[in-house]
Protein backbone atom coordinates (compact mmCIF):
# COMPACT_ATOMS: atom_id res chain seq x y z
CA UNK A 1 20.52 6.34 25.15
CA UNK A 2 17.60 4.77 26.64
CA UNK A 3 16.96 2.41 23.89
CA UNK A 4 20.58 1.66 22.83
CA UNK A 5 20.61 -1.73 24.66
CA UNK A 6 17.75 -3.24 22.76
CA UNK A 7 19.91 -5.05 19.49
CA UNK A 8 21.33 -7.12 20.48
CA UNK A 9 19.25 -9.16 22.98
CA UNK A 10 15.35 -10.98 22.11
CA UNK A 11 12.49 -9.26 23.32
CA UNK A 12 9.00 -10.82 24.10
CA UNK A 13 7.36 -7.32 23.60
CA UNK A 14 8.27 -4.14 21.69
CA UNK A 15 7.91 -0.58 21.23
CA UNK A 16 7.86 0.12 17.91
CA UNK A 17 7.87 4.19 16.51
CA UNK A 18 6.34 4.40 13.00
CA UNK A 19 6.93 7.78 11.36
CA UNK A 20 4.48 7.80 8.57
CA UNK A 21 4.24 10.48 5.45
CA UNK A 22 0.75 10.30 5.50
CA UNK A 23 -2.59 11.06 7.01
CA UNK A 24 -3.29 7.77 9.17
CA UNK A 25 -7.12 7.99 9.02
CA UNK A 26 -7.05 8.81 5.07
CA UNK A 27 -8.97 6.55 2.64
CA UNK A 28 -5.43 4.35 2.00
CA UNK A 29 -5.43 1.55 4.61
CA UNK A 30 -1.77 1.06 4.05
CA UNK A 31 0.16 -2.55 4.23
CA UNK A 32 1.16 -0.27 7.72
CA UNK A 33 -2.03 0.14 9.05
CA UNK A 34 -2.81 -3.58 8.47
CA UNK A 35 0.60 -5.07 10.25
CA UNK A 36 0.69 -2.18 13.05
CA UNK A 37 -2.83 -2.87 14.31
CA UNK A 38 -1.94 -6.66 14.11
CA UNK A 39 1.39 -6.05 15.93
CA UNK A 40 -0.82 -4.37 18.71
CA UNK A 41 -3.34 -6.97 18.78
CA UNK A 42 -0.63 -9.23 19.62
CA UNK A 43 0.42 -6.98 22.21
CA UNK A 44 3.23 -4.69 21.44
CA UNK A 45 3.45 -0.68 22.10
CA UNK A 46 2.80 0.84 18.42
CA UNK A 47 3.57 4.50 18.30
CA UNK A 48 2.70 6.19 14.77
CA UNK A 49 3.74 10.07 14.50
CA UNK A 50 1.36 10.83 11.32
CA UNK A 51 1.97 13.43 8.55
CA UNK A 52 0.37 17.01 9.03
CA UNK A 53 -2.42 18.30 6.58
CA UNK A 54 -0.63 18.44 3.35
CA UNK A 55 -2.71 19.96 0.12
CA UNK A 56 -2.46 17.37 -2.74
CA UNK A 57 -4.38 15.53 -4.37
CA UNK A 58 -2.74 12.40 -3.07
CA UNK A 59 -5.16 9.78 -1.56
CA UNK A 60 -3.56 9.65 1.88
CA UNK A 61 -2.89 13.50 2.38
CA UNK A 62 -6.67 14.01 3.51
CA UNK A 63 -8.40 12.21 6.13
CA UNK A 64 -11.38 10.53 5.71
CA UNK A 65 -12.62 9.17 9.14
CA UNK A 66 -12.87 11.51 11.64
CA UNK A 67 -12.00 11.17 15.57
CA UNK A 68 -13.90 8.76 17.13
CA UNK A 69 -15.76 7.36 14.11
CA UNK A 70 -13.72 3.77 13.97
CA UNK A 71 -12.24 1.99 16.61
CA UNK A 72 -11.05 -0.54 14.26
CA UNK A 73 -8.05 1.96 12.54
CA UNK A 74 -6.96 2.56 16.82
CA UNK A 75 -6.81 -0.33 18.83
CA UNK A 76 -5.53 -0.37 22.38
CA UNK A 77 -1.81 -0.22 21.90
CA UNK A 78 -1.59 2.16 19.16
CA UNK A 79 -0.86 5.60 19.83
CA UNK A 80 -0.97 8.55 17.33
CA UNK A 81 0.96 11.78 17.47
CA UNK A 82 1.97 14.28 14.56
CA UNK A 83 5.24 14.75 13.10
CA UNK A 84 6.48 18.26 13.78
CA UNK A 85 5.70 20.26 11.36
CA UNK A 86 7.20 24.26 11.18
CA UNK A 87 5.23 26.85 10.77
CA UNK A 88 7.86 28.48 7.89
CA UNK A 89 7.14 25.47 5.72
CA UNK A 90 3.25 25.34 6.64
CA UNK A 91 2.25 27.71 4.51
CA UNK A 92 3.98 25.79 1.42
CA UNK A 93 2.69 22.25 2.29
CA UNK A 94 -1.03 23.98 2.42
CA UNK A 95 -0.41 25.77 -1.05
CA UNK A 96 -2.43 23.94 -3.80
CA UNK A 97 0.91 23.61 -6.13
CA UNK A 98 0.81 20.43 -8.97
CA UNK A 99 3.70 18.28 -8.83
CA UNK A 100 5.08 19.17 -5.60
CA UNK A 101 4.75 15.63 -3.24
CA UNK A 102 7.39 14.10 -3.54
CA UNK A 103 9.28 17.58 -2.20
CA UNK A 104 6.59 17.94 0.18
CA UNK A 105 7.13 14.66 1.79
CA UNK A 106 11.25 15.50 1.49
CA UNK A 107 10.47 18.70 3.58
CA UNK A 108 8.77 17.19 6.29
CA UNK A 109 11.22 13.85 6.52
CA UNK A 110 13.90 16.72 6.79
CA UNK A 111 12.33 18.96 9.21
CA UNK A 112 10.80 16.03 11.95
CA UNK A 113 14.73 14.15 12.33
CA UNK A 114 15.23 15.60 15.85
CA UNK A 115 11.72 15.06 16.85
CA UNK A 116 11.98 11.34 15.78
CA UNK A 117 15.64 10.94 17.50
CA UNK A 118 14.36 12.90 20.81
CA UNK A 119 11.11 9.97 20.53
CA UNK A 120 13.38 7.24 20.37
CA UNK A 121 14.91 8.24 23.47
CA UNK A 122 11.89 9.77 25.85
CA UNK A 123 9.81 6.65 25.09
CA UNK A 124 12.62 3.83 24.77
CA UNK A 125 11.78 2.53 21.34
CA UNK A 126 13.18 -0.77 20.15
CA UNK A 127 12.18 -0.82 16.91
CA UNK A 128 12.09 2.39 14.35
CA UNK A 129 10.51 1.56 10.79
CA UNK A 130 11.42 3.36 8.38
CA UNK A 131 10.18 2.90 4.65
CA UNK A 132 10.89 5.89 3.15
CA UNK A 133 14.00 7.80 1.22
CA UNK A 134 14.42 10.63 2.93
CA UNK A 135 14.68 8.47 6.42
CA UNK A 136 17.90 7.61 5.47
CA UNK A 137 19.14 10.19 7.46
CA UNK A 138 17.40 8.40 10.68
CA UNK A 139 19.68 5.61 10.14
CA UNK A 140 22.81 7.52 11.82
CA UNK A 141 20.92 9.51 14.09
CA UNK A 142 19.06 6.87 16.65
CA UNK A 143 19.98 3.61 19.24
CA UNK A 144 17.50 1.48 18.51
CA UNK A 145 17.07 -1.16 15.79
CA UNK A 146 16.82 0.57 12.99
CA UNK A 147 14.24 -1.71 10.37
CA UNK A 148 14.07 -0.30 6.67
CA UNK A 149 10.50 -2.22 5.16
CA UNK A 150 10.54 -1.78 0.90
CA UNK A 151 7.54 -1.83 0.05
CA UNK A 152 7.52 -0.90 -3.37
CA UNK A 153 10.47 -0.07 -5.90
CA UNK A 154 10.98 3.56 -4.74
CA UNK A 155 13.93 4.46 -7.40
CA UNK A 156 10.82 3.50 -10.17
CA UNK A 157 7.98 5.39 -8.61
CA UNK A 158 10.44 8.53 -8.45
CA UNK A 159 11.09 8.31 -12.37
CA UNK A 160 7.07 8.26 -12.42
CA UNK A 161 6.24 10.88 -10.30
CA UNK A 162 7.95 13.55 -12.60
CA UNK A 163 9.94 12.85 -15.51
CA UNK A 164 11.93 16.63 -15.11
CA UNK A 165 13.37 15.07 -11.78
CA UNK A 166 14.40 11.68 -13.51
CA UNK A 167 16.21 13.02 -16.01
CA UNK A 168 17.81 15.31 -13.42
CA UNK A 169 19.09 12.39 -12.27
CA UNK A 170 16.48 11.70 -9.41
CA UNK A 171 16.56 7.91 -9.97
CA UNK A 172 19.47 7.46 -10.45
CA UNK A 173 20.03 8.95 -6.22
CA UNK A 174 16.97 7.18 -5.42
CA UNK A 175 18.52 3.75 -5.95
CA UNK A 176 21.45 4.61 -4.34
CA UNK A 177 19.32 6.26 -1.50
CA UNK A 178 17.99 2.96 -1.42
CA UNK A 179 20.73 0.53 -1.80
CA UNK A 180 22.02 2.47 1.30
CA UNK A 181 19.36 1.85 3.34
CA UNK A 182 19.37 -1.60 2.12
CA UNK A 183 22.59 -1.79 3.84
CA UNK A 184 22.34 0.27 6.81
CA UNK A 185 19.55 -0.67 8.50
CA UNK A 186 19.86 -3.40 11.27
CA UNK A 187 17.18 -5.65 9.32
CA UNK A 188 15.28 -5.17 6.25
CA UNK A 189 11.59 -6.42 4.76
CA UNK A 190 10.70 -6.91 1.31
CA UNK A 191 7.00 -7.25 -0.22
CA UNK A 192 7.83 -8.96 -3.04
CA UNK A 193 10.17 -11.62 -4.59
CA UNK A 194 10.85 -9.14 -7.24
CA UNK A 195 12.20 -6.52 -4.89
CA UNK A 196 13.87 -9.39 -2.63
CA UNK A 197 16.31 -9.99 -5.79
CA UNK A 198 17.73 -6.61 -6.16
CA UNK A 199 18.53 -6.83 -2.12
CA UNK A 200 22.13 -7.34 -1.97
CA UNK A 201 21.51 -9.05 1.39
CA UNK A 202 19.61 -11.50 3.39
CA UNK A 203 16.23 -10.28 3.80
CA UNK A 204 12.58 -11.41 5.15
CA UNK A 205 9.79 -11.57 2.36
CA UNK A 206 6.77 -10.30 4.08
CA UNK A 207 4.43 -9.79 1.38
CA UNK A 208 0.72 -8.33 1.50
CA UNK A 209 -2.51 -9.75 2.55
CA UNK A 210 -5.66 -9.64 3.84
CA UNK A 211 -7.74 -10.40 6.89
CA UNK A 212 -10.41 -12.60 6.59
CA UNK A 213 -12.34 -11.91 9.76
CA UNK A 214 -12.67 -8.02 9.10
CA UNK A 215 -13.49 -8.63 5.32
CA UNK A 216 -16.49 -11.14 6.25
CA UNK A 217 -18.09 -7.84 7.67
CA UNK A 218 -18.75 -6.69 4.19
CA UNK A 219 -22.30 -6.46 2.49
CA UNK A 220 -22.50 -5.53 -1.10
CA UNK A 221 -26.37 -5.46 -0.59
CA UNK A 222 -26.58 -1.68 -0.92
CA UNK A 223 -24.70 -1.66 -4.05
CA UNK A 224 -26.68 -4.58 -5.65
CA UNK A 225 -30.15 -2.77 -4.25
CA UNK A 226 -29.26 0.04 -7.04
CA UNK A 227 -30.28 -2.62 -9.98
CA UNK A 228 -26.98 -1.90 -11.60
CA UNK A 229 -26.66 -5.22 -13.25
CA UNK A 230 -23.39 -7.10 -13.63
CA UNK A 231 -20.75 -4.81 -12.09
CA UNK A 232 -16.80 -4.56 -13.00
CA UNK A 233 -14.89 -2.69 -10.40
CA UNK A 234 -11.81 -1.70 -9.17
CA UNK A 235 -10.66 -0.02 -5.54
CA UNK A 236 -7.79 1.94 -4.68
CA UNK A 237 -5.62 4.50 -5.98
CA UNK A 238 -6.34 6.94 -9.09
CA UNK A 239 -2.32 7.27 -9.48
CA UNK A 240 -0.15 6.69 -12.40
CA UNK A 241 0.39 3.00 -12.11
CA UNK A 242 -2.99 2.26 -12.65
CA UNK A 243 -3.86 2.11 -16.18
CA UNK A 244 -7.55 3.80 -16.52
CA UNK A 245 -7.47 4.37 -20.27
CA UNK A 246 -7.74 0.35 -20.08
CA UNK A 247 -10.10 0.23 -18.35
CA UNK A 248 -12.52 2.77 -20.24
CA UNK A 249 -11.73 1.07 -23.32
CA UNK A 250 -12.80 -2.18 -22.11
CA UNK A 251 -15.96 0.05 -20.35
CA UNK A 252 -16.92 1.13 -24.06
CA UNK A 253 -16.51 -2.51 -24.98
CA UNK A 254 -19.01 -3.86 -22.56
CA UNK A 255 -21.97 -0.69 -22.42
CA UNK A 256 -24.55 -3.34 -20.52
CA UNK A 257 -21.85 -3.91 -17.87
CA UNK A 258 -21.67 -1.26 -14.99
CA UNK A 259 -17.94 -0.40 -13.83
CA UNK A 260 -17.64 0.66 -10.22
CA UNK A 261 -14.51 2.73 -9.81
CA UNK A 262 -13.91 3.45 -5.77
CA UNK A 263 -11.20 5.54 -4.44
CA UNK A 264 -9.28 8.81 -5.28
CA UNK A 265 -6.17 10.21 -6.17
CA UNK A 266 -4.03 12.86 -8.42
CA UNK A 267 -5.61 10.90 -11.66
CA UNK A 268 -9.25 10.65 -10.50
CA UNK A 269 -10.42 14.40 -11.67
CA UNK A 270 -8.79 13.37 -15.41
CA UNK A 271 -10.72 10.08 -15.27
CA UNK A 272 -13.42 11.64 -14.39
CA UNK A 273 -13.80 14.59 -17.24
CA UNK A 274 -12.65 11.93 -19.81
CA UNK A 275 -16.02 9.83 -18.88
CA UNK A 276 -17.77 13.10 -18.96
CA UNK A 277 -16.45 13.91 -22.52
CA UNK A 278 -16.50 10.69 -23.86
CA UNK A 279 -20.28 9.98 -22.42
CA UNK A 280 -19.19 6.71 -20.95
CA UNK A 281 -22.32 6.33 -18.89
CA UNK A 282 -21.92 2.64 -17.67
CA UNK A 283 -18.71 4.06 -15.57
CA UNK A 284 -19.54 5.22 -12.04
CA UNK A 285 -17.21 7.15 -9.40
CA UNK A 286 -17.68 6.96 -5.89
CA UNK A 287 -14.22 9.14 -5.21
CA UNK A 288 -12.38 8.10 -1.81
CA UNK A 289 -14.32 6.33 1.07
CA UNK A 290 -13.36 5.19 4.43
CA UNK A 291 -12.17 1.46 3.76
CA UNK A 292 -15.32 -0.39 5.18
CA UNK A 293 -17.36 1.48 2.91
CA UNK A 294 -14.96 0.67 0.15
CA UNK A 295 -15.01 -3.06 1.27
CA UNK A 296 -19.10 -2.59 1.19
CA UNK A 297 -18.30 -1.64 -2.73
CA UNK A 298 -16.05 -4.71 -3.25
CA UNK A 299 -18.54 -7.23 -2.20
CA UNK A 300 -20.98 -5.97 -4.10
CA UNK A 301 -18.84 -6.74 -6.70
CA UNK A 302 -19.24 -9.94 -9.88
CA UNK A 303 -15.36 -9.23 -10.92
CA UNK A 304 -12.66 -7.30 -10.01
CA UNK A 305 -9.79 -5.83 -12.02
CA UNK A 306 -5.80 -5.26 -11.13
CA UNK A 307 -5.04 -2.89 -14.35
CA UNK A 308 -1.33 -1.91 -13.65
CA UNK A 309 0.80 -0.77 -16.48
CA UNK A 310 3.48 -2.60 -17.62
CA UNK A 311 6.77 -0.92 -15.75
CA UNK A 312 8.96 -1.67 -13.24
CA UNK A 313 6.47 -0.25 -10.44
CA UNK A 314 4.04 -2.42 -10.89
CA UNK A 315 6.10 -5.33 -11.86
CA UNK A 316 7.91 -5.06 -7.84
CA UNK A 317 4.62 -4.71 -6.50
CA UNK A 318 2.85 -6.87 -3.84
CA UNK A 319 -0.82 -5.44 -4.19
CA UNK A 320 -3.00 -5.12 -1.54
CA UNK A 321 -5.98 -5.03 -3.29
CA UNK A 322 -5.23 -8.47 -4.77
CA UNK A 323 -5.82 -10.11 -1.38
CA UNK A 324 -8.60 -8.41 -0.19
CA UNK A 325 -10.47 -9.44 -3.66
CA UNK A 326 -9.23 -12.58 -2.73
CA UNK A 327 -10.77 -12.48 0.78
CA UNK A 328 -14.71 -11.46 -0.29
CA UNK A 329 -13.89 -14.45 -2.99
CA UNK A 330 -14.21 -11.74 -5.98
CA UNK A 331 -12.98 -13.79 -9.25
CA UNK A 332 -9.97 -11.23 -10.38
CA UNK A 333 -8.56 -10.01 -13.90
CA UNK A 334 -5.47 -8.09 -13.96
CA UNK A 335 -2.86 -7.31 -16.65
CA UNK A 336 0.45 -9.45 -16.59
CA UNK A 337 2.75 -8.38 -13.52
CA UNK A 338 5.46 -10.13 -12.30
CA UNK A 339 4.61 -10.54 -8.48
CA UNK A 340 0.86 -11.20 -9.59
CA UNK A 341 1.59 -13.73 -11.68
CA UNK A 342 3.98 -15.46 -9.40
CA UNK A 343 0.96 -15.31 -6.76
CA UNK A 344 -2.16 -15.44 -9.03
CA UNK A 345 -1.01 -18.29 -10.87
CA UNK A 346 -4.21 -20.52 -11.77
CA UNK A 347 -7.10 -18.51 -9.84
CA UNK A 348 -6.41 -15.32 -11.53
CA UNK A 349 -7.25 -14.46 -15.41
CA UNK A 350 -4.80 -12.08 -16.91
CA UNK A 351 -4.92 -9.76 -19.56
CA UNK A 352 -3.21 -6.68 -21.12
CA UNK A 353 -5.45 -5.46 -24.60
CA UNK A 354 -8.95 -4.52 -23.89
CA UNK A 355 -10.19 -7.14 -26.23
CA UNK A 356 -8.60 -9.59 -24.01
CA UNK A 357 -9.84 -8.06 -20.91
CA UNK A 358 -13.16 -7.64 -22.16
CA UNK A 359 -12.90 -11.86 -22.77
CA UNK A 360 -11.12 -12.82 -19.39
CA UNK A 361 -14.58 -10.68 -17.77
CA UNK A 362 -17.04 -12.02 -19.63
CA UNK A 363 -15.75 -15.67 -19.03
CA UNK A 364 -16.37 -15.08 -15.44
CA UNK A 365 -19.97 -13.70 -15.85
CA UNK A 366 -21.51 -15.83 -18.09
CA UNK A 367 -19.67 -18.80 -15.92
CA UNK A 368 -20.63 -18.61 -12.57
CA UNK A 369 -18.97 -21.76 -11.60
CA UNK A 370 -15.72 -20.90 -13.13
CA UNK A 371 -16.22 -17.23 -11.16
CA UNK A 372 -17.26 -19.50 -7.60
CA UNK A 373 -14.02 -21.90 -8.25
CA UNK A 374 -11.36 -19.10 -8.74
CA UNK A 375 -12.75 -17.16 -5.31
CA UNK A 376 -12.87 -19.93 -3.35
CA UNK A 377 -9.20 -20.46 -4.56
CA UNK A 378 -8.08 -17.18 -3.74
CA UNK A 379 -10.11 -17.15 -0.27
CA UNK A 380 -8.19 -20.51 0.30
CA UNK A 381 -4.74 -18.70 -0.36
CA UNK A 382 -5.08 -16.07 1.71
CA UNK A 383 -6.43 -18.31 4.28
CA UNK A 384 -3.30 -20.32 4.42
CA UNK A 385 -0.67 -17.99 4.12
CA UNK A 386 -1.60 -14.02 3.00
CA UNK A 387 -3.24 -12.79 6.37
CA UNK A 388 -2.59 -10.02 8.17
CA UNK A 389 -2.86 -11.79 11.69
CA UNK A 390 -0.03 -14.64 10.63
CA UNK A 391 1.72 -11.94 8.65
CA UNK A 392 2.30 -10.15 11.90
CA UNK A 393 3.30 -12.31 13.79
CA UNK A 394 6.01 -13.49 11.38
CA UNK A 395 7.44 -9.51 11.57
CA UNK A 396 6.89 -9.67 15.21
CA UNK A 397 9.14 -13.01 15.31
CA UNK A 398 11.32 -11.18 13.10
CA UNK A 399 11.69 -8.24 14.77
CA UNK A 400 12.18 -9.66 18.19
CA UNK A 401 14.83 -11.33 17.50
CA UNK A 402 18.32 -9.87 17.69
CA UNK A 403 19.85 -8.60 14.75
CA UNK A 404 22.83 -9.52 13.06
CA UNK A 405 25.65 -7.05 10.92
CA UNK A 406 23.96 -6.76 7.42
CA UNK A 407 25.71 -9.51 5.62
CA UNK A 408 25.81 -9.24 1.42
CA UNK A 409 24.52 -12.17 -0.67
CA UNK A 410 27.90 -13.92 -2.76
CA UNK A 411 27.79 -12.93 -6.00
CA UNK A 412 27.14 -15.30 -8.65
CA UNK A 413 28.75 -15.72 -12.17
């Protein structure tokens, strides 16, 4: 094949094939979209075959930005196609039925393999990433290094995306799905140090971030026009990992505060009525926005709030959302995650009750040195070491260079 040669010798530039379950100009500006425009910007052939129009409720099944509109999300270098998509299973991927995703996103894994394989060939990709379970099946089917990037602890998030399917045993294949891949795949990523321990191999830690230069384009002066007062927020997804009955309780705590909720999701319509019912008025919904907008929102922004619930999704979580906080210098409060609190560790205030949420806030707004201090130390961070620019070119390093066999860590004890 066209691309088998490419292995097992260094390359200066790539062609990279990105097969992605999701809309790529939806309101979720992925870790993907962040490292993929990067790796073009640097120079490298990006080729992203993006997800069809799926109905759900997820926040990247519906785009958001329309052709044309940003330049940023398509740089030279990047070049967008669709993943094939029948037109048997069509009519079931645009049917409005609850709890079908993760099937969804199965069906059309399942359905685009020789599409991807005959890609890999006609353009002569070196690199294929894969990040998702149902690619496993790429991993026997292409010549080309084959690069598995965890991003998240998938077995986890498939015990939370429907408990029927866990205790049908859908974890339990998901890890082994995953350990698979783990040890397939020519090379392998991590995004946190959480997930890099339960990788029975050696693997590259290439966290989240931020960029710097794109987030200094944001102006919170239209939010702050509106004469909201002090204003709480969060940004990104309304999914079950986020923990919004927190955040309303602390809300009711603080009724002179104004908490800016941006983004949408599969939880956002339930948020939503409960505010309604509950006449929560200092609460406002903006719903999903293309992510300068939402960046607008941010830096308009006194504190910002991480609420993940305390499992093992969040807990193997790198969030994006932390750095770009960081980056418009946002003083942050989030409840006690693992990877967070390796990371945040003396710039961010944590917090799990409400009462204790409601405190770590306050301390912020009534201090606005103490708020100045812990955004210029987060700035600082991601300054030094979580940006998107370095953080490509560490996977570009990474992924030009020649892969070795997949060799297990020894076992201790």
């Amino acid at each position: 094949m066209a691309a088998g040669g490419t292995r097992g010798r260094r390359l200066r530039y790539m062609r990279l094939l990105f097969p992605y379950l999701a809309r790529w100009r939806s309101a979720n500006r992925s870790r993907y979209h962040q490292l993929l425009i990067n790796l073009c910007r640097l120079g490298h052939e990006v080729y992203v075959l993006k997800a069809p129009p799926m109905a759900l409720d997820d926040i990247s099944s519906r785009d958001v930005v329309s052709d044309g509109e940003s330049s940023v999300l398509e740089p030279e270098r990047l070049h967008l196609s669709e993943l094939h998509a029948p037109a048997l299973l069509r009519g079931f991927w645009n049917a409005r039925i609850p709890k079908t995703k993760i099937v969804k996103k199965g069906l059309l894994s399942l359905s685009s393999l020789g599409q991807i394989a005959r890609f890999v060939d006609s353009e002569s990709i070196d690199v294929l990433l894969l990040y998702n379970l149902p690619q496993v099946l790429l991993l026997d089917r292409v010549e080309c290094r084959r690069h598995f990037d965890l991003a998240d602890d998938l077995a986890a998030m498939m015990g939370g995306e429907h408990r029927l399917m866990d205790r049908l045993g859908a974890g339990a294949a998901a890890r082994a799905v995953t350990r698979r891949m783990i040890e397939r795949a020519d090379s392998v990523t991590v995004a946190s140090s959480v997930l890099a321990q339960s990788a029975n191999r050696d693997v590259m830690l290439l966290p989240n971030g931020a960029d710097p230069a794109d987030l200094d384009r944001a102006n919170g002066d239209l939010w702050r026009a509106q004469g909201r007062g002090p204003t709480v927020g969060f940004v990104g997804a309304f999914e079950y990992w986020v923990d919004f009955d927190l955040v309303l309780r602390v809300a009711r705590l603080m009724p002179r505060t104004t908490f800016l909720l941006v983004g949408g999701g599969r939880n956002w319509a339930r948020v939503k009525e409960r505010i309604e019912r509950e006449h929560i008025g200092n609460v406002h919904l903006t719903g999903a926005l293309p992510y300068e907008t939402a960046m607008d929102y941010v830096a308009g922004m006194d504190v910002c709030l991480l609420p993940f619930t305390r499992d093992a999704v969040s807990d193997g979580s790198c969030p994006l959302k932390l750095f770009e906080y960081a980056a418009l210098r946002r003083p942050v409060v989030s409840t006690r995650t693992r990877e967070v609190e390796r990371i945040g560790r003396g710039w961010v205030a944590f917090a799990d009750a409400a009462a204790e949420m409601k405190d770590a806030i306050e301390s912020f707004l009534v201090d606005a040195a103490a708020a100045r201090q812990a955004g210029e130390a987060g700035r600082a961070l991601v300054e030094q070491k979580y940006n998107w620019p370095r953080l490509a070119e560490e996977f570009a390093a990474f992924l030009t260079t020649p892969s070795t066999p997949p060799r297990p860590r020894p076992t201790t004890g």
